[in-house]
Protein backbone atom coordinates (compact mmCIF):
# COMPACT_ATOMS: atom_id res chain seq x y z
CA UNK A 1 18.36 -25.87 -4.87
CA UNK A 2 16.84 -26.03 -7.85
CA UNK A 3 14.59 -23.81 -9.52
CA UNK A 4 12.35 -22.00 -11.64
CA UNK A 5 11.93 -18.07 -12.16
CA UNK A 6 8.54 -16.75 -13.28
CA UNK A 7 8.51 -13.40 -13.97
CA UNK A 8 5.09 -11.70 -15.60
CA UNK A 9 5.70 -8.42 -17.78
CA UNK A 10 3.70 -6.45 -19.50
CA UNK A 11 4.68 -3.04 -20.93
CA UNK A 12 7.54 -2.81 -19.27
CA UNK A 13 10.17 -4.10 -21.37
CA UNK A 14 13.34 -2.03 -19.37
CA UNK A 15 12.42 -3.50 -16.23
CA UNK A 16 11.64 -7.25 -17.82
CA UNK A 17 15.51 -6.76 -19.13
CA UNK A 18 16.98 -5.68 -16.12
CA UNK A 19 14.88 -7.92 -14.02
CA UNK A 20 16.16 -10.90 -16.32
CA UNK A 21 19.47 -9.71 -16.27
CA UNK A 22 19.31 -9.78 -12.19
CA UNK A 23 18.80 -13.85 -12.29
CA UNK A 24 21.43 -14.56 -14.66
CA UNK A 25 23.84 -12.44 -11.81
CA UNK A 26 22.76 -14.86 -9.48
CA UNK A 27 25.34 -17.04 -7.83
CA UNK A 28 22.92 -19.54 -7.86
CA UNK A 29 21.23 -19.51 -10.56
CA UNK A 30 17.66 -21.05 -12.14
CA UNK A 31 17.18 -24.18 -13.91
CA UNK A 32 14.93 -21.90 -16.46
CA UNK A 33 13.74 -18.48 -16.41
CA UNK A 34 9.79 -18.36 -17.41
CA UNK A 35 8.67 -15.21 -18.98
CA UNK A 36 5.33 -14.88 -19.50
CA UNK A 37 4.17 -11.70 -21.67
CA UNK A 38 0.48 -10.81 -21.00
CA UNK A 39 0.42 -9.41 -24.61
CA UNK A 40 2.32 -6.38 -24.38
CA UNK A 41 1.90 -3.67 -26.88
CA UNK A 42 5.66 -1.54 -26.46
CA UNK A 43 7.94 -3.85 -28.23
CA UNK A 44 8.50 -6.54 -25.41
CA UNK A 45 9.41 -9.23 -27.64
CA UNK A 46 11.36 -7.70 -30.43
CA UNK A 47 13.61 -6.13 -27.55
CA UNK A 48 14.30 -9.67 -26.08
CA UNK A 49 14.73 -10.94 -29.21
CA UNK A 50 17.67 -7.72 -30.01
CA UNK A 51 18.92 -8.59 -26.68
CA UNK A 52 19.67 -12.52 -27.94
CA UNK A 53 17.47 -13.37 -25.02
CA UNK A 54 14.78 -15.62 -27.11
CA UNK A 55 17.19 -17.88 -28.32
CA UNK A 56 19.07 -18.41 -24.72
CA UNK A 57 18.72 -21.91 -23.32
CA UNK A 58 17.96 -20.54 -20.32
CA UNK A 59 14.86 -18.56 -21.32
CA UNK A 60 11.56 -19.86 -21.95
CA UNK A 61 9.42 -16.74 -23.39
CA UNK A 62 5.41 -17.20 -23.59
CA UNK A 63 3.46 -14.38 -24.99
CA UNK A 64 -0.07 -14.87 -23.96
CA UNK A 65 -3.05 -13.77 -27.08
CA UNK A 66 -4.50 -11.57 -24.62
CA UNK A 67 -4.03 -9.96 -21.43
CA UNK A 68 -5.48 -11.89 -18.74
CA UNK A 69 -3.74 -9.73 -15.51
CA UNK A 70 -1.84 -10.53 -13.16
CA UNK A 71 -3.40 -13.27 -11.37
CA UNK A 72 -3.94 -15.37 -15.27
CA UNK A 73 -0.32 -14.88 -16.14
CA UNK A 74 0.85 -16.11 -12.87
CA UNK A 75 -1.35 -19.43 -13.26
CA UNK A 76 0.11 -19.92 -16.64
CA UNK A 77 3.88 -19.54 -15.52
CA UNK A 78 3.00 -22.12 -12.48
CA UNK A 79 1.28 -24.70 -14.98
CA UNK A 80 4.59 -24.33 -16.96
CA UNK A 81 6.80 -24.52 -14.49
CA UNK A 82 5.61 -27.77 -13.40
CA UNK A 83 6.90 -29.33 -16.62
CA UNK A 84 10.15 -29.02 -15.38
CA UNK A 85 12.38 -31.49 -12.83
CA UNK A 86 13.18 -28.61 -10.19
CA UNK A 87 11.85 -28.73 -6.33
CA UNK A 88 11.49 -24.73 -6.33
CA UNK A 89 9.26 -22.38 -8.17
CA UNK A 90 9.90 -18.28 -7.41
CA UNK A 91 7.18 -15.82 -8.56
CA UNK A 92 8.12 -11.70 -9.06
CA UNK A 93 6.97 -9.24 -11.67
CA UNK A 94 8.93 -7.33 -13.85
CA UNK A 95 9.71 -4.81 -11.56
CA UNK A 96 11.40 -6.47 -9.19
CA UNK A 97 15.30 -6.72 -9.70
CA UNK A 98 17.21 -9.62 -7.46
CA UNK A 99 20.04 -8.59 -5.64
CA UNK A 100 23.03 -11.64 -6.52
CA UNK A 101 22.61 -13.57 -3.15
CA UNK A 102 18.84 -13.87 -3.56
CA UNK A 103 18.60 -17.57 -4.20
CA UNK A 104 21.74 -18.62 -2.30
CA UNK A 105 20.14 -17.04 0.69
CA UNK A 106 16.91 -18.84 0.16
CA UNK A 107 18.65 -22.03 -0.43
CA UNK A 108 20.66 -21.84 2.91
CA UNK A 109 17.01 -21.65 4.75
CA UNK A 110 15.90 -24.51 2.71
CA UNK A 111 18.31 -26.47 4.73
CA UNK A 112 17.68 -24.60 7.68
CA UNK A 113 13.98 -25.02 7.82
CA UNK A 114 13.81 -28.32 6.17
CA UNK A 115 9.70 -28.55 7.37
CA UNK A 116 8.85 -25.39 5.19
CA UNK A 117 7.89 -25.00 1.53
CA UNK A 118 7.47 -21.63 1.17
CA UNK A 119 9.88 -18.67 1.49
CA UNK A 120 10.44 -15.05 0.81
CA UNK A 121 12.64 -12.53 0.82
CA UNK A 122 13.19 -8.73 1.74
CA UNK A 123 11.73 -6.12 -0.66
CA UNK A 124 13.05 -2.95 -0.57
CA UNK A 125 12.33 0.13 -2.70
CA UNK A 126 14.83 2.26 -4.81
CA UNK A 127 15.68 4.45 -2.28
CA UNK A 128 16.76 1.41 0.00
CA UNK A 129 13.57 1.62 2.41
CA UNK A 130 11.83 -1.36 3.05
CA UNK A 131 8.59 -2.03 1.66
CA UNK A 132 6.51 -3.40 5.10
CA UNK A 133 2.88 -3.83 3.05
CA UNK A 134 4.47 -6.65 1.20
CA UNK A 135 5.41 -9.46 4.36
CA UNK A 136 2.10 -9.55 7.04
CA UNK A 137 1.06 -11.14 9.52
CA UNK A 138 -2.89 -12.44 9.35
CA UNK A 139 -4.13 -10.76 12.69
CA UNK A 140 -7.87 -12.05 11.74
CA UNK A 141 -8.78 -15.27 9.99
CA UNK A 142 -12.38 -14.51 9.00
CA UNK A 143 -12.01 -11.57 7.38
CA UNK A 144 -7.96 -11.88 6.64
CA UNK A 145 -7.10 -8.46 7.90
CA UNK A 146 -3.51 -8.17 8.60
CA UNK A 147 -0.53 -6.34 9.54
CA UNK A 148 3.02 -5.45 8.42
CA UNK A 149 5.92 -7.74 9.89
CA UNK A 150 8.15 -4.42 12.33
CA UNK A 151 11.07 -2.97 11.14
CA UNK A 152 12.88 -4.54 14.29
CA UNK A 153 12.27 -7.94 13.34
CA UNK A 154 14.17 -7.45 9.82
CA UNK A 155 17.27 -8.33 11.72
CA UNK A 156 16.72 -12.15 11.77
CA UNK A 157 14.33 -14.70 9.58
CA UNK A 158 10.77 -14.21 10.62
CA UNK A 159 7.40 -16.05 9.91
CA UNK A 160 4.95 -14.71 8.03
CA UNK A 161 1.18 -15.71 6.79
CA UNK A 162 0.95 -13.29 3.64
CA UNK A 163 3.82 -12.67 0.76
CA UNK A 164 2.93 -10.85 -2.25
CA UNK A 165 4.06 -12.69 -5.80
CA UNK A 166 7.27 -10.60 -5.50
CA UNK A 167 9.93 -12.89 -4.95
CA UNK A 168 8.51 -15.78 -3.31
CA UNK A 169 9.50 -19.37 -3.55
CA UNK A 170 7.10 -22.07 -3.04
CA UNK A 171 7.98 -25.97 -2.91
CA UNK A 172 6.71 -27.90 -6.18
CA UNK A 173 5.03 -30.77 -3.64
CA UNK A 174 3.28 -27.87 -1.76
CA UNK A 175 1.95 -26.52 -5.34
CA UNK A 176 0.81 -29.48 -6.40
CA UNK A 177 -1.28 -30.50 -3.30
CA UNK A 178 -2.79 -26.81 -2.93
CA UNK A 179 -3.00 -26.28 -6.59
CA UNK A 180 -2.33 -23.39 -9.10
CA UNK A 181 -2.81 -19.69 -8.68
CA UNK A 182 -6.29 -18.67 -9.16
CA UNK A 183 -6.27 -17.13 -12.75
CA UNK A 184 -9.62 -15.64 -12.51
CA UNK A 185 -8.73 -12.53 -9.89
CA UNK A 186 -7.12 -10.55 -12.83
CA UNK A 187 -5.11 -8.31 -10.70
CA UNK A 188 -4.47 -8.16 -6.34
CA UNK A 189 -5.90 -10.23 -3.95
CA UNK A 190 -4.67 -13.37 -6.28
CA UNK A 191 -1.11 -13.28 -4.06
CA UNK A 192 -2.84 -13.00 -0.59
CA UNK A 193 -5.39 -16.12 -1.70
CA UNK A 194 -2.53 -17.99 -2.59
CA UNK A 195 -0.62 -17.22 0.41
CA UNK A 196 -3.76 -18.44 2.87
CA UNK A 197 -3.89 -21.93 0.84
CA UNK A 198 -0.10 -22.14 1.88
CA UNK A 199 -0.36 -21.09 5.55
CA UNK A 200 -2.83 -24.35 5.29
CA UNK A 201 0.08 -26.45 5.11
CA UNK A 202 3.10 -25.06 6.16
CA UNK A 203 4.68 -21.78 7.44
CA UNK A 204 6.16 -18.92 5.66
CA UNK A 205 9.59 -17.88 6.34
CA UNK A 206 11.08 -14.61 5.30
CA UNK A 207 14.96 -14.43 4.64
CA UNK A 208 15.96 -10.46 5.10
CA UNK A 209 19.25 -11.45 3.43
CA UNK A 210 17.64 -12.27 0.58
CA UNK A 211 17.00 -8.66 -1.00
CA UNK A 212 14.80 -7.38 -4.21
CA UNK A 213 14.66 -3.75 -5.04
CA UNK A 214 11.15 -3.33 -6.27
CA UNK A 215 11.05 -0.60 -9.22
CA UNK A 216 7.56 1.00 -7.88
CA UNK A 217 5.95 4.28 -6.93
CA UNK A 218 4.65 4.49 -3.45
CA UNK A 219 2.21 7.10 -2.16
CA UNK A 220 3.96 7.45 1.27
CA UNK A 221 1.90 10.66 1.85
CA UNK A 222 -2.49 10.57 3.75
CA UNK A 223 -3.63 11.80 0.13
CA UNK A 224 -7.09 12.08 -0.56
CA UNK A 225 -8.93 9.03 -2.07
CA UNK A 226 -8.40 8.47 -5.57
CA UNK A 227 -10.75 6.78 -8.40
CA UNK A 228 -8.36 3.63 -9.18
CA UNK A 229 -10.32 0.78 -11.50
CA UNK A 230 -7.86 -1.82 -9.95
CA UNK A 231 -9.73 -1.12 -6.72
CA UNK A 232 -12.77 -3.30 -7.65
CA UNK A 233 -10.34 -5.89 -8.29
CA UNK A 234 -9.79 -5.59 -4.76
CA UNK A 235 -12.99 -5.86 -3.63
CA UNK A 236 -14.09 -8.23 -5.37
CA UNK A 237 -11.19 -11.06 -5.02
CA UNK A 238 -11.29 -10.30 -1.13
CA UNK A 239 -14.83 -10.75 -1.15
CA UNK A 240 -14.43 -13.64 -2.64
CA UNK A 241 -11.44 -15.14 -0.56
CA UNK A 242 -13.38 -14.55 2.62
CA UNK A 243 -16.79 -16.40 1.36
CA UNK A 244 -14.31 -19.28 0.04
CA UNK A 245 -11.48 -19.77 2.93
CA UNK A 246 -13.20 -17.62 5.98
CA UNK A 247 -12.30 -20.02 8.84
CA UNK A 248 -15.86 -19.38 10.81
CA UNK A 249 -18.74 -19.87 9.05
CA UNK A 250 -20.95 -18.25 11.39
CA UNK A 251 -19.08 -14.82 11.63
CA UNK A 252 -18.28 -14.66 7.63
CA UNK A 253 -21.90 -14.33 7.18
CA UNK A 254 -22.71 -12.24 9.76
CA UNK A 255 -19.44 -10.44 7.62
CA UNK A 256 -21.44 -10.62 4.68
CA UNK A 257 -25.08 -8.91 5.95
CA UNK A 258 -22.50 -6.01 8.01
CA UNK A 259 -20.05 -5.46 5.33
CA UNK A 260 -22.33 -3.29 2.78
CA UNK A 261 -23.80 -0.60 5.83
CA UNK A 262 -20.35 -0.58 7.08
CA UNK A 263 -18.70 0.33 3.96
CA UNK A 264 -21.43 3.00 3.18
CA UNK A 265 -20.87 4.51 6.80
CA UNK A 266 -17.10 4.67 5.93
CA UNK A 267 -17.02 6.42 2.67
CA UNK A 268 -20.08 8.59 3.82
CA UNK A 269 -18.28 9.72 6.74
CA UNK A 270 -14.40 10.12 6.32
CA UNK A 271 -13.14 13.24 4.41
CA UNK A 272 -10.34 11.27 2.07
CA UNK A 273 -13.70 10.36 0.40
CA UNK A 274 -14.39 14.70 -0.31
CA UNK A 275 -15.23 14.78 -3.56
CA UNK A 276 -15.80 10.72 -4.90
CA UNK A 277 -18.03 9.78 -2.48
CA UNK A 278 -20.26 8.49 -5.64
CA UNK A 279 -17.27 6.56 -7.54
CA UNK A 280 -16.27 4.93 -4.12
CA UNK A 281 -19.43 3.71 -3.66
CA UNK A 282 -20.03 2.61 -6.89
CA UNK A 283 -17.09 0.50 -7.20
CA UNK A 284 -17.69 -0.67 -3.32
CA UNK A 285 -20.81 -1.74 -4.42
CA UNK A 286 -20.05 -3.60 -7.48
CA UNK A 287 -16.69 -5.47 -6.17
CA UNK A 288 -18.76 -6.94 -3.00
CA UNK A 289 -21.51 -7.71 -5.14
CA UNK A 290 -19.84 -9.86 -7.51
CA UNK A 291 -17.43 -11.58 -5.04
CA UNK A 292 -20.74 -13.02 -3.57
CA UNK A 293 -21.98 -13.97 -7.02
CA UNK A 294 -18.75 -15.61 -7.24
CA UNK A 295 -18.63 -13.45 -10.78
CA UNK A 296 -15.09 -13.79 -11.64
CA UNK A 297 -12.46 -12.85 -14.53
CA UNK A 298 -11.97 -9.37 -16.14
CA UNK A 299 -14.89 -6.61 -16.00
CA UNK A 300 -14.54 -4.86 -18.87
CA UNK A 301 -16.52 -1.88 -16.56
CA UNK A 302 -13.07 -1.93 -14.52
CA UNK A 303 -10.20 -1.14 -17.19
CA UNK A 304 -7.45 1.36 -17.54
């Protein structure tokens, strides 16, 4: 199989080096490794560069002039990927560290599942438990609500409809018939739209032998709602995904007139929402909004 590695950093220059250093362990190993730095400001480049990693054959570095999220990084590494002769493209940030067998694993189901173009693998967290949120299953394909793939089903390969940009690898024929990431979401949603253009044209298959340990904090506890500006993000891109790939036309606007008196009803009435009922609203409000207006790109209302 071959491939290329796009991993998107910013300000996180330990992980980027031990998420690097996890593809060159690989026992099969990429064609090119695409870093793509969405301007960090802690030192990401001179620490590759003290590392010898800038002037490796294997590395192709890219630091972006600005930081266009998640979703504009990932469209760049794509676009540049494509330069390159390979039949594979894998996608993970730089908190996700490959365990050796990664690719290997992938490439055996290549073979295995010769009609499919798009693949993941198993994410687990630091303390070895299995991240479910990140492999679902589309159980509504209006409004693309979805589930978790069971812990039971780990034990064998397993079709999915939804992979986050955490280790997936996509065929270079499929990408170039559905076309690049969307690079106007900024951050979330940009993974799940992406997924839904591939589920268009072939099936997902998960490979649970193929393992990443994903370097991220997870709120495991029911913990009261809190004021995150990524969530308008959220909003929004969904929003936007459902006006734009909805299957029935009928229902997604009969969606669209229900969703805003729902979603008032909801953060009105359940108590996670004590105490920011007004910020919840706000930023319900203004994500669903500009999803309809189709108003995309970075809101500089929505920041860190």
């Amino acid at each position: 199989m071959k491939y290329v590695s796009i991993i998107v950093t910013y300000n996180r220059k330990e992980l980027l080096i031990k998420a690097v250093q996890s593809l060159f362990a690989q026992t099969q190993r990429p064609n090119k490794i695409i870093l793509v730095d969405n301007h960090s400001t802690d030192g990401t480049e001179q620490l590759l560069e003290d590392q010898g990693l800038l002037t490796d054959d294997l590395i192709r570095y890219v630091r972006l002039p600005k930081n266009v999220g998640g979703s504009g990084g990932f469209h760049v590494g794509v676009k540049i990927a494509l330069e390159y002769h390979v039949d594979w493209i894998s996608l993970s940030d730089d908190d996700a560290i490959f365990k050796p067998e990664y690719f290997a694993n992938i490439s055996k189901a290549t073979k295995k599942y010769t009609k499919v173009m798009a693949f993941s693998g198993t994410i687990k967290l630091t303390d070895g438990v299995i991240q479910y949120d990140q492999r679902n299953r589309i159980s509504d394909w209006n409004k693309f609500s979805a589930f978790p793939v069971s812990k039971n089903e780990y034990n064998n390969d397993f079709k999915i409809d939804l992979f986050t940009f955490c280790g997936c690898v996509i065929n270079v024929d499929l990408i170039k018939k559905i076309g690049l990431p969307r690079d106007d979401f900024f951050i979330w949603y940009d993974d799940i739209e992406y997924s839904i253009r591939i589920r268009r044209y072939s099936e997902i298959v998960n490979v649970p032998s193929s393992v990443i340990v994903h370097h991220t904090k997870i709120n495991r506890s029911d913990a009261a709602y809190s004021c995150d500006w990524r969530e308008y993000y959220g909003v929004r891109n969904r929003t936007y995904t459902i006006r734009e790939l909805g299957k029935r036309r009928l229902w997604v606007n009969v969606w669209t007139v229900l969703f805003f008196p729902l979603m008032v009803m909801r953060i009105l009435s359940k108590p996670m929402y004590h105490g920011n009922r007004k910020h919840a609203l706000y930023v319900n409000f203004a994500g669903f909004r500009d999803g309809l207006l189709r108003k995309m790109g970075k809101n500089n209302k929505f920041m860190p």
